[in-house]
Protein backbone atom coordinates (compact mmCIF):
# COMPACT_ATOMS: atom_id res chain seq x y z
CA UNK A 1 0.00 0.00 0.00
CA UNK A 2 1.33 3.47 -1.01
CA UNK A 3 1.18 5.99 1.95
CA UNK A 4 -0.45 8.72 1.21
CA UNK A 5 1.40 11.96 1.15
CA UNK A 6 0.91 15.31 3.60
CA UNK A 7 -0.81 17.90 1.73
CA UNK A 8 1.39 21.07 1.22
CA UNK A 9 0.30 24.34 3.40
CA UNK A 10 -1.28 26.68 1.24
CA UNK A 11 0.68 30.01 1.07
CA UNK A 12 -1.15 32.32 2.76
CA UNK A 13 -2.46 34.94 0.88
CA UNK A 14 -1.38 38.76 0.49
CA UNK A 15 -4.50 40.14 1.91
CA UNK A 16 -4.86 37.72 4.74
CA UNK A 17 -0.93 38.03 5.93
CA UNK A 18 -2.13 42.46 5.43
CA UNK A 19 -4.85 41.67 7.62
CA UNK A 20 -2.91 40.21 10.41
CA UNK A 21 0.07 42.57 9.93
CA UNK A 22 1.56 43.92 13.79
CA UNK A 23 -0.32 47.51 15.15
CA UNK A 24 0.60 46.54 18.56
CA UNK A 25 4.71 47.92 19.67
CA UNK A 26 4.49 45.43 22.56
CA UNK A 27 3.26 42.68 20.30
CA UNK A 28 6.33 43.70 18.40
CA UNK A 29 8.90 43.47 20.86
CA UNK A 30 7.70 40.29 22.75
CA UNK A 31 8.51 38.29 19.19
CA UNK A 32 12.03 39.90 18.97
CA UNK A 33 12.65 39.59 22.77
CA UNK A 34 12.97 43.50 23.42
CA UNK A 35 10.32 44.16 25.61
CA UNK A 36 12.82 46.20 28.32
CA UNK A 37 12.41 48.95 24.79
CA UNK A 38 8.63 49.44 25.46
CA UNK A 39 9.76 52.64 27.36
CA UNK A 40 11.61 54.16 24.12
CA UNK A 41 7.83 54.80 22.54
CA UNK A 42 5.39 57.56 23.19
CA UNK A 43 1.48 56.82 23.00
CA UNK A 44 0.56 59.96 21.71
CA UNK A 45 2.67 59.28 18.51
CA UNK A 46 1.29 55.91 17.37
CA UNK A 47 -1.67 57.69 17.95
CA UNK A 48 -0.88 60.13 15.00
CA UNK A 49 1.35 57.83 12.88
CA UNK A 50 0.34 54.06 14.32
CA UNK A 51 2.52 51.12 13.82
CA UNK A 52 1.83 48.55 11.11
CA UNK A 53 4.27 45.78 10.04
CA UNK A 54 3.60 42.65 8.13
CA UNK A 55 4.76 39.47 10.03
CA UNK A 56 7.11 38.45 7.02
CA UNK A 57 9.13 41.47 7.20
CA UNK A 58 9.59 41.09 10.94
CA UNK A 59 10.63 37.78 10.43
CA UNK A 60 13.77 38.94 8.49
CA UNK A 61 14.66 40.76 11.97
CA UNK A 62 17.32 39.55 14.29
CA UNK A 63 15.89 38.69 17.83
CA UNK A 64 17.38 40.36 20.76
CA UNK A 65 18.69 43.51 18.41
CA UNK A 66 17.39 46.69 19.05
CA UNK A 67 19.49 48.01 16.49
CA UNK A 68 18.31 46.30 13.72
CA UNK A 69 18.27 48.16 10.07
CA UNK A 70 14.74 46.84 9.38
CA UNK A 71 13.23 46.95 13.41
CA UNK A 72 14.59 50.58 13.14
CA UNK A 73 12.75 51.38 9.88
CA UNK A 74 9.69 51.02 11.83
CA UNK A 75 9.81 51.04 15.82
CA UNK A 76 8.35 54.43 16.75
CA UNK A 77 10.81 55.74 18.82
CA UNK A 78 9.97 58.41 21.26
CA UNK A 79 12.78 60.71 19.31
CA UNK A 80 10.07 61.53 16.53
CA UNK A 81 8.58 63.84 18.84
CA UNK A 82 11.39 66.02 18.50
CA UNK A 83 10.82 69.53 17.06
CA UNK A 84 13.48 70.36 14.62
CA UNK A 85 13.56 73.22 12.26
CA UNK A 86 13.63 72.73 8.64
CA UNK A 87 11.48 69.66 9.02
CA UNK A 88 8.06 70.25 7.97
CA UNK A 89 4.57 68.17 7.27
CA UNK A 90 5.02 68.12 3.57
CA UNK A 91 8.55 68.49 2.68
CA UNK A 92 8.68 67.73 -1.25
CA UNK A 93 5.71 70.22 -2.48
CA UNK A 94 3.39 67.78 -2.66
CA UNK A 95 -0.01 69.93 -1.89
CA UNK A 96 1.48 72.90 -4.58
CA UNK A 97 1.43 70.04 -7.24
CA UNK A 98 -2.08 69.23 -7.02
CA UNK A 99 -3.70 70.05 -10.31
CA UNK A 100 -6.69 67.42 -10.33
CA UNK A 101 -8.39 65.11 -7.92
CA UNK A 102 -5.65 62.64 -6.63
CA UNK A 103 -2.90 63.56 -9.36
CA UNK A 104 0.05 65.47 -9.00
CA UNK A 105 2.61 67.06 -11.73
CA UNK A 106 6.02 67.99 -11.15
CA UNK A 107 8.05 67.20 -14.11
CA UNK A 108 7.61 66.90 -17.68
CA UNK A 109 5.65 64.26 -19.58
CA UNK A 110 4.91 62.25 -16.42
CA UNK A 111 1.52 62.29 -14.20
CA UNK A 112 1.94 61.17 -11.16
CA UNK A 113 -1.83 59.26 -9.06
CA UNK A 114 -2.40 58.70 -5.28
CA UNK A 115 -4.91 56.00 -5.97
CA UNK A 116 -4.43 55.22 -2.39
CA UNK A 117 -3.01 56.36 1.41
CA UNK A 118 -3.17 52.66 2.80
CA UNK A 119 0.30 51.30 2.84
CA UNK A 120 1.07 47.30 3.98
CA UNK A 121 4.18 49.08 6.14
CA UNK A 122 4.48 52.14 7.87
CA UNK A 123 7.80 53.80 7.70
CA UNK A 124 8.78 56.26 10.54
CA UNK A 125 10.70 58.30 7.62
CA UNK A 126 7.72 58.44 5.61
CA UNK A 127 7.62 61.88 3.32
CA UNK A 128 3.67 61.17 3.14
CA UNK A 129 3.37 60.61 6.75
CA UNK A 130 1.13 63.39 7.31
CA UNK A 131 -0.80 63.67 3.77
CA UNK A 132 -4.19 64.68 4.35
CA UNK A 133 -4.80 61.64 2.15
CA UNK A 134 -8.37 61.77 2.74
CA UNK A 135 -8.69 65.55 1.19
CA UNK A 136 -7.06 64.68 -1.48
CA UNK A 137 -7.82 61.20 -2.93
CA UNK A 138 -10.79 61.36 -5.40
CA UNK A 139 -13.73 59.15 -4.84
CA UNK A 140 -13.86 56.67 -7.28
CA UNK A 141 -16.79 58.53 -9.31
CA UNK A 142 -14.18 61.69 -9.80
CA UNK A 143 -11.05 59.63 -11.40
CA UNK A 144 -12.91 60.47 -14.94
CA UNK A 145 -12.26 63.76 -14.43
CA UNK A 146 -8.62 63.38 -13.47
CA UNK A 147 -8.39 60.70 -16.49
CA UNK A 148 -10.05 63.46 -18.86
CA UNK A 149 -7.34 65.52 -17.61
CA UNK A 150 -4.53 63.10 -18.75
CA UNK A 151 -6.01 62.90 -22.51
CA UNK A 152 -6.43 66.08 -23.39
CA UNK A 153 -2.42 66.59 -21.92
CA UNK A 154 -0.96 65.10 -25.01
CA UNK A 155 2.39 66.04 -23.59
CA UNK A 156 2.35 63.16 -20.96
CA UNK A 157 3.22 60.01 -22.03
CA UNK A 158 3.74 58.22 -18.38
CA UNK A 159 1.77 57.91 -15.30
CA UNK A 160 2.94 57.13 -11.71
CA UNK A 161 0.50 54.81 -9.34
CA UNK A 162 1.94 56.01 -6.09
CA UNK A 163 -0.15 56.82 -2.81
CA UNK A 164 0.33 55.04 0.12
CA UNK A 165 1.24 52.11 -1.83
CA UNK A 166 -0.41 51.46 -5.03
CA UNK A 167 -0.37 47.65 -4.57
CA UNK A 168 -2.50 47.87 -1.76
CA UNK A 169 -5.34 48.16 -3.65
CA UNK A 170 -6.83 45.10 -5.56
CA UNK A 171 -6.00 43.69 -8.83
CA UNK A 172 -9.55 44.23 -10.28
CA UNK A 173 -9.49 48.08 -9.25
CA UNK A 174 -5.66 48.34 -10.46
CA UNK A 175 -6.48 46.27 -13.79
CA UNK A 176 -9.65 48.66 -14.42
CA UNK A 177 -7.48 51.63 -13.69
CA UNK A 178 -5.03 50.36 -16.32
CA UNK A 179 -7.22 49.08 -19.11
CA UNK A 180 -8.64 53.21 -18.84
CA UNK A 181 -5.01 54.13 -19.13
CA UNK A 182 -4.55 51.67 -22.02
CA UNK A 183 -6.89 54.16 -23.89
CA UNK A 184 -5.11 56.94 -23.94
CA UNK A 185 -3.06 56.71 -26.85
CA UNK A 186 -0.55 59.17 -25.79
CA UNK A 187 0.31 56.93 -22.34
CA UNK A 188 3.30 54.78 -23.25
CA UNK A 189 4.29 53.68 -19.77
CA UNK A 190 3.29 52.67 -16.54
CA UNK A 191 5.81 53.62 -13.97
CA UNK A 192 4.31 51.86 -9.84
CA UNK A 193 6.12 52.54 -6.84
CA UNK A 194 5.74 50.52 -4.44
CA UNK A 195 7.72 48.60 -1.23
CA UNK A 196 5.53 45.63 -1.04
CA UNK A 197 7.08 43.30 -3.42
CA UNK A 198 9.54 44.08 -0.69
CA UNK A 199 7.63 44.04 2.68
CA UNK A 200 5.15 41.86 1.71
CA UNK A 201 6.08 39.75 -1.38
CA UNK A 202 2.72 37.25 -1.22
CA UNK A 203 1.45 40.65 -3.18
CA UNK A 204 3.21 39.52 -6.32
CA UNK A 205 0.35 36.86 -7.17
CA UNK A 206 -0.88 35.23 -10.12
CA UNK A 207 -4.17 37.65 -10.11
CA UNK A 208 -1.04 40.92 -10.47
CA UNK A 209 1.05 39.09 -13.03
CA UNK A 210 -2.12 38.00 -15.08
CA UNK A 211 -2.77 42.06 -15.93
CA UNK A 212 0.91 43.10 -16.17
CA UNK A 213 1.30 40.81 -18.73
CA UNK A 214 -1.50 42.16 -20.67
CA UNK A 215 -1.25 45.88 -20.36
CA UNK A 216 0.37 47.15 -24.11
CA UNK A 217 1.72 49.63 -21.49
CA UNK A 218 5.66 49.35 -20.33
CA UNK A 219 5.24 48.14 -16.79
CA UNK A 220 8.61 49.89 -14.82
CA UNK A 221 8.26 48.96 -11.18
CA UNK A 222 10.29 51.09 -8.72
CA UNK A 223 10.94 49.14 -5.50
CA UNK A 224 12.06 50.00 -2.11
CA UNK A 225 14.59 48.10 -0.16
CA UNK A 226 16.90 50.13 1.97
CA UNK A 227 18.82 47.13 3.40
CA UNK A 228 20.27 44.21 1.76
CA UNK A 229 18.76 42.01 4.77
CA UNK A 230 15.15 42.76 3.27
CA UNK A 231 15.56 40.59 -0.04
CA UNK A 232 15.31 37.28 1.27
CA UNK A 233 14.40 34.07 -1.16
CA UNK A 234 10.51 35.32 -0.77
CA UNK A 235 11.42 38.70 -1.94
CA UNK A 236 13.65 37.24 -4.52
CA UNK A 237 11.63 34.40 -6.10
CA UNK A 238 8.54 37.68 -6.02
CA UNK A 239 10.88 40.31 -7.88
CA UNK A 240 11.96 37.08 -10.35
CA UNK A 241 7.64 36.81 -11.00
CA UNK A 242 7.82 40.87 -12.37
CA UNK A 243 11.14 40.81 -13.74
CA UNK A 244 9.61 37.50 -16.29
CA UNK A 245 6.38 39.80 -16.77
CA UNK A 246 8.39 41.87 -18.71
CA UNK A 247 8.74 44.65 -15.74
CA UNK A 248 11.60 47.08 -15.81
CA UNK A 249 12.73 46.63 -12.22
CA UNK A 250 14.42 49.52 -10.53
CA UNK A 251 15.25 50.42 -6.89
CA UNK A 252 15.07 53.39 -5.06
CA UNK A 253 16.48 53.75 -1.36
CA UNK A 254 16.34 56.35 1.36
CA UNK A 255 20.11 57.11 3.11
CA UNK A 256 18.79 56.83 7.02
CA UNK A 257 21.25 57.19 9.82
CA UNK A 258 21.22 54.09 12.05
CA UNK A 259 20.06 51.70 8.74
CA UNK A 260 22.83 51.83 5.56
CA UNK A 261 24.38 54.93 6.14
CA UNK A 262 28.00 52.79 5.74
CA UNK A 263 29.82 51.90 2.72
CA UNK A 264 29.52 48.60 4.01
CA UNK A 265 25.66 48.69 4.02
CA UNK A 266 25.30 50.59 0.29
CA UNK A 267 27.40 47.94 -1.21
CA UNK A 268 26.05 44.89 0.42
CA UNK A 269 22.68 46.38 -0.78
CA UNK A 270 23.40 47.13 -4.41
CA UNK A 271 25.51 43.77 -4.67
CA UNK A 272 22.17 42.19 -3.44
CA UNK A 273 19.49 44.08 -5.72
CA UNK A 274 22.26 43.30 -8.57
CA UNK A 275 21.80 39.64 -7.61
CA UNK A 276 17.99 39.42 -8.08
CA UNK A 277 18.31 42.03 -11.37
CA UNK A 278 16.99 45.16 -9.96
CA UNK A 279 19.12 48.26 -10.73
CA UNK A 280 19.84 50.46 -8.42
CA UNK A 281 18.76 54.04 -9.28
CA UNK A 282 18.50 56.45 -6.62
CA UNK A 283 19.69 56.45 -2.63
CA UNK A 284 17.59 59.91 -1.64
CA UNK A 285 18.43 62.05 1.05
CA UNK A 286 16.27 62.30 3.65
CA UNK A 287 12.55 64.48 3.00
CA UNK A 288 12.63 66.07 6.22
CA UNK A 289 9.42 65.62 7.30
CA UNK A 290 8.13 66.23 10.15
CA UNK A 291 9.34 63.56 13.26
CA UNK A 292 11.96 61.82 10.90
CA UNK A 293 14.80 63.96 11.80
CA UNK A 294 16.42 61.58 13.72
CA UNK A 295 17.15 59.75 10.72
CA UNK A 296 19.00 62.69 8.72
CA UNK A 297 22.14 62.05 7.35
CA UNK A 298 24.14 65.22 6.74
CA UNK A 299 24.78 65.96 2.39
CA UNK A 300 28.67 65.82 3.37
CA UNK A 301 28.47 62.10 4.66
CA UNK A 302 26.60 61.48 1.56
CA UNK A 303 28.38 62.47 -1.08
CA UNK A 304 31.50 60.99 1.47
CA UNK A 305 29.42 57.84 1.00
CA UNK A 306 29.28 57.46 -2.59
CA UNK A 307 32.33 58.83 -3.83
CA UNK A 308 34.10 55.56 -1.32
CA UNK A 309 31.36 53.20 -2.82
CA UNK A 310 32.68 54.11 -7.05
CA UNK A 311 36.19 52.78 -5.47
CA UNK A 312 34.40 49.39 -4.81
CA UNK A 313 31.50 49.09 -7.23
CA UNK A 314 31.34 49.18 -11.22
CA UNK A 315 29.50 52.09 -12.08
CA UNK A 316 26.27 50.92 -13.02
CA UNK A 317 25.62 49.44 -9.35
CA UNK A 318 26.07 52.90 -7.47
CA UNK A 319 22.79 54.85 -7.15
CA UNK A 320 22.50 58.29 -7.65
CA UNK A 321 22.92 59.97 -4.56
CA UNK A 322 19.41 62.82 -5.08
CA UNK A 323 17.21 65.14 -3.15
CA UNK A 324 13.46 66.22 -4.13
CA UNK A 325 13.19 70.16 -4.06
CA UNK A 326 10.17 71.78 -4.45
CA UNK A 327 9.64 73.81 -7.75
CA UNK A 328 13.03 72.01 -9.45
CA UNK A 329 11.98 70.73 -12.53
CA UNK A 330 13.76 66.79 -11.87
CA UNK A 331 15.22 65.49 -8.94
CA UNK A 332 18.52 67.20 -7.94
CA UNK A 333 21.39 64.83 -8.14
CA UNK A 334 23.78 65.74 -5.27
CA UNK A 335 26.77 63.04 -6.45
């Protein structure tokens, strides 16, 4: 008689593991034995900005470190109630580029959509941390006019799905968003930035990959991944489902003091992205937002930073070292 065999666990899916993502700083800390940190939170800011963290990203965190890159990215440290000048609630222009419901324009030939504030992560260093997301996102009855907007602008041939994180949303909404886009004959690509292939790579599922590789559109996906310990095998066999889709893969990171501001760190982050074919394309300087100060990194040490990593790295692996300044007409490379 042939034994029967175990069943394999189905995966869980994206929206499930979203569901059950961490809220709770004490939940946090009791899985990564820190609890004795409980005291280096304030109440009143989760209140404001609350903590969210899907369990597969706090999985990739080492127990018993309270420094970790990735625990660090999140843990709302009592230090973001400091007051600091220069660091303000909506640091890039954001509200100034407004010029229909839920789009924004800063630069030529590309429209950029908040089709959503939810995010499956929430960053302390967030530059949309204090968006007043639900003043500006149109309902879903006003995205005609904002779409209207886009055709008779022959002059842009890309749009952005930002927010919040555009992957949040579902594939029907995103593929009906897309197959509106598709009709605009002047739209040649799709650019989506988003961190969850990243934070929560169960996103990238067959229902996401079944409209990518549909859209006539080019699909370019910016990621996020500020630390080489984020791309585990998940995160790689998810960014190997886009790359096969046809998606332009790029990364953009954020230089945060206490994370990867090391030559050590930048390298061991673009070797890694190089590994699972994702360029690296920009390492930002800190938006100084409001309560994210503590994770500036002074322009000096920057440009310090790259000009070490071009001794050690060929030149299309180092990033380009930029800031976003309101009015500019592109991002500003500093190095």
């Amino acid at each position: 008689m042939i034994p029967q065999s175990t069943p394999l666990m189905k995966k869980q899916t994206w929206q499930a593991e979203l569901a059950t993502a961490i809220k709770e700083p004490q939940a946090l800390l009791v899985q990564l034995g820190l609890l004795d940190q409980l005291n280096a939170i304030s109440p009143d800011l989760i209140k404001g900005f609350p903590l969210r963290v899907p369990q597969s990203y706090v999985d990739k965190m080492r127990y018993g470190d309270k420094n970790d890159p990735l625990l660090r990215q999140v843990f709302p440290l009592i230090d973001e109630s400091i007051d600091q000048a220069g660091f303000v609630h909506d640091p890039v222009g954001d509200h100034a580029a407004i010029t229909s419901p839920g789009m924004l324009q800063k630069y030529h030939g590309r429209a950029l959509l908040l089709i959503t504030g939810a995010c499956a992560i929430h960053c302390r260093y967030c530059f949309r941390r204090h968006f007043p997301y639900n003043d500006s996102n149109p309902l879903a009855s006003q995205w005609q006019t904002t779409l209207e907007s886009i055709k008779t602008d022959t002059s842009i041939n890309e749009v952005i799905f930002s927010g919040g994180d555009p992957l949040s949303l579902s594939d029907n909404k995103l593929a009906k968003l897309v197959k509106q886009l598709e009709g605009i004959s002047h739209i040649k690509r799709l650019r989506i930035h988003t961190r969850l292939p990243v934070v929560l790579p169960n996103r990238v599922d067959n229902e996401l990959i079944a409209w990518i590789n549909k859209t006539r559109l080019k699909v370019v996906m910016v990621i996020h991944a500020n630390h080489a310990n984020e791309i585990g095998d998940d995160v790689t066999h998810a960014l190997e489902q886009l790359r096969q889709a046809g998606c332009q893969l790029l990364n953009q990171a954020v230089l945060l003091k206490g994370v990867n501001d090391s030559v050590e760190n930048l390298v061991a982050l673009s070797e890694r992205l190089s590994e699972v074919n994702v360029m690296p394309y920009y390492l930002h300087l800190l938006d100084r937002v409001a309560g994210a100060s503590h994770f500036d990194v002074p322009d000096e040490q920057g440009i310090e930073l790259i000009a070490q990593i071009r001794t050690v790295l060929p030149g299309y692996l180092v990033p380009r070292l930029v800031r976003e300044q309101q009015g500019e007409c592109s991002k500003t490379v500093i190095a």
